[in-house]
Protein backbone atom coordinates (compact mmCIF):
# COMPACT_ATOMS: atom_id res chain seq x y z
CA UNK A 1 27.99 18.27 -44.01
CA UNK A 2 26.89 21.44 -41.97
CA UNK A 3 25.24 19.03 -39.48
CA UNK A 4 28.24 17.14 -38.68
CA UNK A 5 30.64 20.68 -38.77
CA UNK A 6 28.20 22.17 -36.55
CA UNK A 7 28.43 19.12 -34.01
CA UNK A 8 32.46 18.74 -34.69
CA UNK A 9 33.05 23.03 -33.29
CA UNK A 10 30.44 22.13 -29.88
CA UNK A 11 32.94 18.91 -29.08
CA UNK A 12 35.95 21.09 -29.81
CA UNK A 13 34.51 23.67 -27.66
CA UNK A 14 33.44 21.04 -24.83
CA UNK A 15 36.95 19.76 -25.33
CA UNK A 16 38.78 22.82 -24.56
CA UNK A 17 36.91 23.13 -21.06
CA UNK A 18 37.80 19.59 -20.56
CA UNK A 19 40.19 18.10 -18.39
CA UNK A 20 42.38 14.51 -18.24
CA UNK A 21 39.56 11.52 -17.73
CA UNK A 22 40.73 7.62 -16.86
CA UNK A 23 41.35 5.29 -20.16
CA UNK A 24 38.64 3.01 -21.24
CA UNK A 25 39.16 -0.56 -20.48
CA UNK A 26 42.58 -1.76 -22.33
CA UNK A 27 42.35 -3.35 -25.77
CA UNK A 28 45.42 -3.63 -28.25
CA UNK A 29 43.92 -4.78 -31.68
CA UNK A 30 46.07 -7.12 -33.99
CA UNK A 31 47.27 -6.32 -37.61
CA UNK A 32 47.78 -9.77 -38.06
CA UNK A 33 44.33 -10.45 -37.26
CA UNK A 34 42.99 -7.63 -39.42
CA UNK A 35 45.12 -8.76 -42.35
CA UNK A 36 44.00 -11.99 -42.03
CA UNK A 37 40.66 -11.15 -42.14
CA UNK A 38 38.91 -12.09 -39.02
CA UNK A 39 35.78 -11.14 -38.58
CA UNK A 40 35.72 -10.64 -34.92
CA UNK A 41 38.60 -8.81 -34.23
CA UNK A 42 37.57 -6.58 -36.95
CA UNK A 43 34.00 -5.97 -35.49
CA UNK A 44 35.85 -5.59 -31.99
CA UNK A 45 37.74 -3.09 -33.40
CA UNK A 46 35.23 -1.01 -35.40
CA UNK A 47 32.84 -1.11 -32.07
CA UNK A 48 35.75 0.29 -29.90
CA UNK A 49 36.48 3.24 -32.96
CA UNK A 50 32.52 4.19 -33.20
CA UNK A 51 32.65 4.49 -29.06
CA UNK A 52 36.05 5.98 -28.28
CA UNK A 53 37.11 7.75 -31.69
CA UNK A 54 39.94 5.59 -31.65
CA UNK A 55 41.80 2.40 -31.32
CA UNK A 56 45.53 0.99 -30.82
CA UNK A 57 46.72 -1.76 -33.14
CA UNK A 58 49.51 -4.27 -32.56
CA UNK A 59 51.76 -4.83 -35.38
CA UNK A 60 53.47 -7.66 -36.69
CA UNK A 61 57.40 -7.81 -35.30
CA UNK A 62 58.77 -7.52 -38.82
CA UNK A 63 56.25 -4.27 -39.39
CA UNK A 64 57.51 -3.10 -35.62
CA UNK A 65 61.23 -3.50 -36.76
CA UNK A 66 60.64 -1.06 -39.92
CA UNK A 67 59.02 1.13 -37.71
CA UNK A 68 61.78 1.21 -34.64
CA UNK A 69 64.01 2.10 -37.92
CA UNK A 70 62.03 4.91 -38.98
CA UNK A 71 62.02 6.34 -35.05
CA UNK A 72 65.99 6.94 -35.51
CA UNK A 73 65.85 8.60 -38.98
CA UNK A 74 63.27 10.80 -37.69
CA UNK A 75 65.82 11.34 -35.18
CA UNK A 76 68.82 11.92 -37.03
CA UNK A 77 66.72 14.59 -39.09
CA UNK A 78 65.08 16.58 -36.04
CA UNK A 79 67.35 16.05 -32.86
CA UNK A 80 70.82 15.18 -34.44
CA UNK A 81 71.26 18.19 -36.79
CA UNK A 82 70.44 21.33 -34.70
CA UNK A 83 70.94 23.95 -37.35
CA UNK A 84 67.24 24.93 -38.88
CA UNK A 85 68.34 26.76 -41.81
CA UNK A 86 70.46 23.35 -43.06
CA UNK A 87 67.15 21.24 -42.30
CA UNK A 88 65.17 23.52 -44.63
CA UNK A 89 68.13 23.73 -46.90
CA UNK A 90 67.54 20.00 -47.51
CA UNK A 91 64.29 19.56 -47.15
CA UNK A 92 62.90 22.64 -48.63
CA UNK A 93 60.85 25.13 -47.35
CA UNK A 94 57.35 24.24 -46.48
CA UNK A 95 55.03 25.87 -49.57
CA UNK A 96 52.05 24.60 -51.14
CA UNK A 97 52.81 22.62 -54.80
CA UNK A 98 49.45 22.28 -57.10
CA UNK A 99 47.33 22.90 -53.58
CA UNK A 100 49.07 20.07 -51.71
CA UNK A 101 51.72 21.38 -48.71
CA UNK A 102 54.76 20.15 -48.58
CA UNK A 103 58.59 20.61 -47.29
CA UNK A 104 60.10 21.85 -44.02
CA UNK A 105 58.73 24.77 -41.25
CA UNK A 106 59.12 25.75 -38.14
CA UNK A 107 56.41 26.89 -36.16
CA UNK A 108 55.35 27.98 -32.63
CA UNK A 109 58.68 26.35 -31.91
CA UNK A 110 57.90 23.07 -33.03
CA UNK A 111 59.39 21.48 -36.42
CA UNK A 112 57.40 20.04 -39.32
CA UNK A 113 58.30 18.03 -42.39
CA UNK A 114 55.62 17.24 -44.82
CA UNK A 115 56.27 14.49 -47.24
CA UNK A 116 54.17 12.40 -49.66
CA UNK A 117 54.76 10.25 -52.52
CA UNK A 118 55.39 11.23 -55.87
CA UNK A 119 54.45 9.82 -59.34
CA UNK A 120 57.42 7.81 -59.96
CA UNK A 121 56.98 6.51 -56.63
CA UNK A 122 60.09 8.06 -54.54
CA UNK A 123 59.71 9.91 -51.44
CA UNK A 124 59.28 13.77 -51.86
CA UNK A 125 61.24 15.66 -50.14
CA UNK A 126 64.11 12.94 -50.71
CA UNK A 127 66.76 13.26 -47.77
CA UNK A 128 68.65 10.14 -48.67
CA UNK A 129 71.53 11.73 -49.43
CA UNK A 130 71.97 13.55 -46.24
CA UNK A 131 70.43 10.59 -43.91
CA UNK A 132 71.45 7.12 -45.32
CA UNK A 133 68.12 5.06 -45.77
CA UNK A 134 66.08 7.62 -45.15
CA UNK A 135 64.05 7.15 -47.64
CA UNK A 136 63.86 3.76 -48.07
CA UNK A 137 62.49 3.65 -44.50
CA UNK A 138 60.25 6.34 -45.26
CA UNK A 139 58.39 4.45 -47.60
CA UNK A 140 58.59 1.27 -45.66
CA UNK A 141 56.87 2.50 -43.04
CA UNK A 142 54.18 4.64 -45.18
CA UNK A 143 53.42 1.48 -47.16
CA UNK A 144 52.58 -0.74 -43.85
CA UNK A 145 50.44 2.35 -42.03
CA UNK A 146 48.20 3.04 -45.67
CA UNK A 147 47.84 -0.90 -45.71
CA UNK A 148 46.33 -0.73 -42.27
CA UNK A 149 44.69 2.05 -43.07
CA UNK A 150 43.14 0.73 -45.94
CA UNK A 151 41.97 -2.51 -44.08
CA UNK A 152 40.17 -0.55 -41.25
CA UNK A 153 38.58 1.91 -43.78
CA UNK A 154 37.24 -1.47 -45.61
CA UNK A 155 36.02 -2.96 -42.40
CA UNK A 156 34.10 0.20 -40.97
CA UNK A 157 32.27 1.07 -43.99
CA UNK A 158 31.68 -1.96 -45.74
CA UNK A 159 28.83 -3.02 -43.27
CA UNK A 160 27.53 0.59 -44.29
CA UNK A 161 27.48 -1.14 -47.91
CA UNK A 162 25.91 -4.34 -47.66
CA UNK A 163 29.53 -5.13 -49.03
CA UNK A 164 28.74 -4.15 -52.03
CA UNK A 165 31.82 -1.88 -52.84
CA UNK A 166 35.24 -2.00 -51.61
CA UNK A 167 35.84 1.92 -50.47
CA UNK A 168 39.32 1.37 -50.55
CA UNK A 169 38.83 1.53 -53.96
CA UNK A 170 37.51 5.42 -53.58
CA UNK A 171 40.55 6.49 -51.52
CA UNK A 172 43.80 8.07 -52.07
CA UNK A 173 46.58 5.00 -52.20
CA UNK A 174 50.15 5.12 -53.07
CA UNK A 175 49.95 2.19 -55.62
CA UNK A 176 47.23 3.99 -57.67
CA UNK A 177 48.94 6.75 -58.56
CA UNK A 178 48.16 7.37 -62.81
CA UNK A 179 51.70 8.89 -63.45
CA UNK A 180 55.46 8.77 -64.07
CA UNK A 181 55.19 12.52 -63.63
CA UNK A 182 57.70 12.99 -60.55
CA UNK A 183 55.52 16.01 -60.06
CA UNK A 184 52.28 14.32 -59.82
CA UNK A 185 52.12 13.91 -55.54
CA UNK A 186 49.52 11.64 -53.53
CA UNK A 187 46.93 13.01 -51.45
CA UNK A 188 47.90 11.86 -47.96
CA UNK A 189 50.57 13.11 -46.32
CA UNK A 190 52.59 11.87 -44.00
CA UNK A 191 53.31 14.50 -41.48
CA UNK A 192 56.73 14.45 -39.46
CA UNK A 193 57.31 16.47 -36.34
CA UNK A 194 59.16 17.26 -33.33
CA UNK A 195 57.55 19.31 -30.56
CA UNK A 196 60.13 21.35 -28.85
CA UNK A 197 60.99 19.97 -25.05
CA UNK A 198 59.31 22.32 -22.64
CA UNK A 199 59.29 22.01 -18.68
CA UNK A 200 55.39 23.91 -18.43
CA UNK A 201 53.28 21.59 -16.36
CA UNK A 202 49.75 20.57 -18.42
CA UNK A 203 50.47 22.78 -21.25
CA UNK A 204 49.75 22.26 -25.44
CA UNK A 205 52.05 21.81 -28.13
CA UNK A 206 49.52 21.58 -30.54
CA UNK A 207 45.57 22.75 -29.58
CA UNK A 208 42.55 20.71 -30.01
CA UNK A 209 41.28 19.94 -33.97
CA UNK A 210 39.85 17.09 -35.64
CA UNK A 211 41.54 15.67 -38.60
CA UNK A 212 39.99 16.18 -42.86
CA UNK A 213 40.65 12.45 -43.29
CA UNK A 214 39.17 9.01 -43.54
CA UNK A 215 41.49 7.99 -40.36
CA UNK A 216 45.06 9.40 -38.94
CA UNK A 217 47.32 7.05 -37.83
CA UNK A 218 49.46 7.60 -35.41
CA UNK A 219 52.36 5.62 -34.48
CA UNK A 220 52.87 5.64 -30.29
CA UNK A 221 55.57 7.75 -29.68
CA UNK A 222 58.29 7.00 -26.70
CA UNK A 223 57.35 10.55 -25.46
CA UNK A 224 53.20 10.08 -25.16
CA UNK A 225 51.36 13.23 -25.79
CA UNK A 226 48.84 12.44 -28.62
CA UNK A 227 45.10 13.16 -26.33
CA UNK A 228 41.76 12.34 -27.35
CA UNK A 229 38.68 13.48 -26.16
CA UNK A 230 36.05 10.97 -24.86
CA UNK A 231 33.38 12.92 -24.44
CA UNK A 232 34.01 12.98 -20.37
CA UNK A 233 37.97 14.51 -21.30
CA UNK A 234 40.99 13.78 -22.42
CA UNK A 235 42.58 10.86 -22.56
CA UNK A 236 46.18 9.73 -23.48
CA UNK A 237 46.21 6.34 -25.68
CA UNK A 238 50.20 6.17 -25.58
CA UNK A 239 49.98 5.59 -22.18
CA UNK A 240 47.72 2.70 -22.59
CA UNK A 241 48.87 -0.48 -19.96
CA UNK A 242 51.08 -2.55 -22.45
CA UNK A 243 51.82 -0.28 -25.64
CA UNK A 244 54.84 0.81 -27.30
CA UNK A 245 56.32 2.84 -29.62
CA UNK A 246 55.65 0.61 -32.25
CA UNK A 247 51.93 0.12 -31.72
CA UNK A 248 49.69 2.55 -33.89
CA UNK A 249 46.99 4.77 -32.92
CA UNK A 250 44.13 4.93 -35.25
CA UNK A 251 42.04 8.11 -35.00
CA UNK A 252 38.94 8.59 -37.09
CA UNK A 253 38.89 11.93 -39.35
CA UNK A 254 35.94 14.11 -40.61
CA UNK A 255 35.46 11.95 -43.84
CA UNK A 256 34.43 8.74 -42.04
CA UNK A 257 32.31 10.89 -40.11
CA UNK A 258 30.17 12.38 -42.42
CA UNK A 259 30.81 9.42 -45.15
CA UNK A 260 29.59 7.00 -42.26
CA UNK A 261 26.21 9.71 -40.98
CA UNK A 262 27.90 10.10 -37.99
CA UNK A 263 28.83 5.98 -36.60
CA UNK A 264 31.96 7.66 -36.25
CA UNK A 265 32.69 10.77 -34.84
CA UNK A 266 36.11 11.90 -35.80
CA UNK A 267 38.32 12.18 -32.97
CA UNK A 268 38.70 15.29 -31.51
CA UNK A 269 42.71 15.32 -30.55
CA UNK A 270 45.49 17.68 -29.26
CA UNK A 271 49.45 17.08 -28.27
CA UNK A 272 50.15 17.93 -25.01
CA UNK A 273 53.44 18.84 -24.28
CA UNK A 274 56.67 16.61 -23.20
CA UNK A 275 59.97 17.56 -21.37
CA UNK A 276 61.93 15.31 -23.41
CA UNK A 277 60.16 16.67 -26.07
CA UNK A 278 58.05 14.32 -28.97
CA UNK A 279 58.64 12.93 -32.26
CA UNK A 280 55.64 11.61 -33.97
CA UNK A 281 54.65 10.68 -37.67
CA UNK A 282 51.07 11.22 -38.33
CA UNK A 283 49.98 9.37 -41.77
């Protein structure tokens, strides 16, 4: 584990000297595909994570629908009600519960609501009654992002296993939860934002970091932003020929790095800043 921390703080410090270098050669992977259980497109996509800490998967139109649906309650919370101290009023002010963050903050400018899943399976902070369907959406979307998840997971580090254990089986998931304790929250979080609109030319919303999970995915934003590093610089997977807001970028995290000796590297990532300013939805 100190290896791969030691070799994690040289990219992030290459990274920082780094600037913008061309995309790789475009490739949008399938969820249908994955679901299904094809082998090649799940090799294909496992190659192009181990060589470019990353990948962009296509999902299904009903999956893209739930998602365009979540994009406008993400927008009713952050753009349509201006007044912060009502957002946190409903929400809740970001704190840590049993170790695990979660509620509403503002910081550097930029807006943050953490929300997971509790025991009883409802979404925590609820905002349904202030945003119709909010919830409901919420977890729609969170369900179909820890599925993929889940499948990718499975197909990088089964090979690693002769196939002899399903890891999904070893990771946090919504479905396993042992409680009807409301109190009782999962482990991943999925992190909902809005970076402040900002007319400065090349500059950072959020700095460079690498992620303490298996994977982060990332649903493509209509404002790109998300930036990974290749190695050579930064790169912008949003703006990908042929992706949408409703494709998902899959970054890998520290876990499958050091779970995985080092066939992935997790991706080392920033948010650059947008004049329209960004929503995004990190899982």
């Amino acid at each position: 584990i100190r290896s791969h921390k030691s070799s994690l703080q040289e990219r992030i410090r290459l990274a920082t000297e780094s600037k913008l270098a061309e995309l790789p050669k475009k490739r949008i992977f399938s969820h249908e595909l994955i679901k299904n259980g094809d082998p090649s497109e799940k090799q294909e996509l496992c190659e192009f994570l181990s060589e470019h800490h990353y990948a962009i998967v296509r999902l299904s139109d009903a999956e893209r629908k739930v998602l365009d649906k979540m994009w406008s309650k993400l927008d009713e919370f952050f753009r349509q009600r201006t007044s912060l101290p009502e957002k946190e009023s409903i929400a809740g002010k970001m704190n840590h519960f049993e170790g695990k963050v979660l509620g509403f903050a503002v910081l550097d400018g930029n807006e943050f609501l953490e929300s997971r899943i509790s025991g009883k399976g409802g979404l925590v902070p609820s905002l349904s009654d202030f945003i119709t369907d909010f919830d409901e959406t919420l977890l729609s979307s969170r369900k179909i992002l820890m599925e993929l998840s889940g499948e990718i997971i499975n197909a990088a580090m089964a090979p690693l296993f002769n196939g002899s254990i399903d890891v999904t089986e070893l990771i946090d998931d919504d479905e396993k939860i042992d409680s009807e304790d409301e109190k009782v929250l999962s482990e991943s979080v999925h992190r909902l934002c809005y970076y402040a609109p900002t007319t400065e030319k090349n500059g950072i919303s959020f700095g460079a970091h690498t992620d303490t999970t298996w994977l982060t995915l990332v649903p493509c934003s209509s404002s790109p932003g998300l930036e990974v590093f290749s190695g050579q610089g930064w790169i912008c997977p949003e703006k990908c020929p042929g992706a949408c807001s409703s494709d998902v970028v899959v970054i890998a995290g520290e876990l499958l790095q050091v779970l995985s000796d080092g066939k992935y590297s997790a991706a080392v990532h920033q948010v650059a800043c947008h004049q329209n300013g960004r929503l995004s939805a990190p899982l």
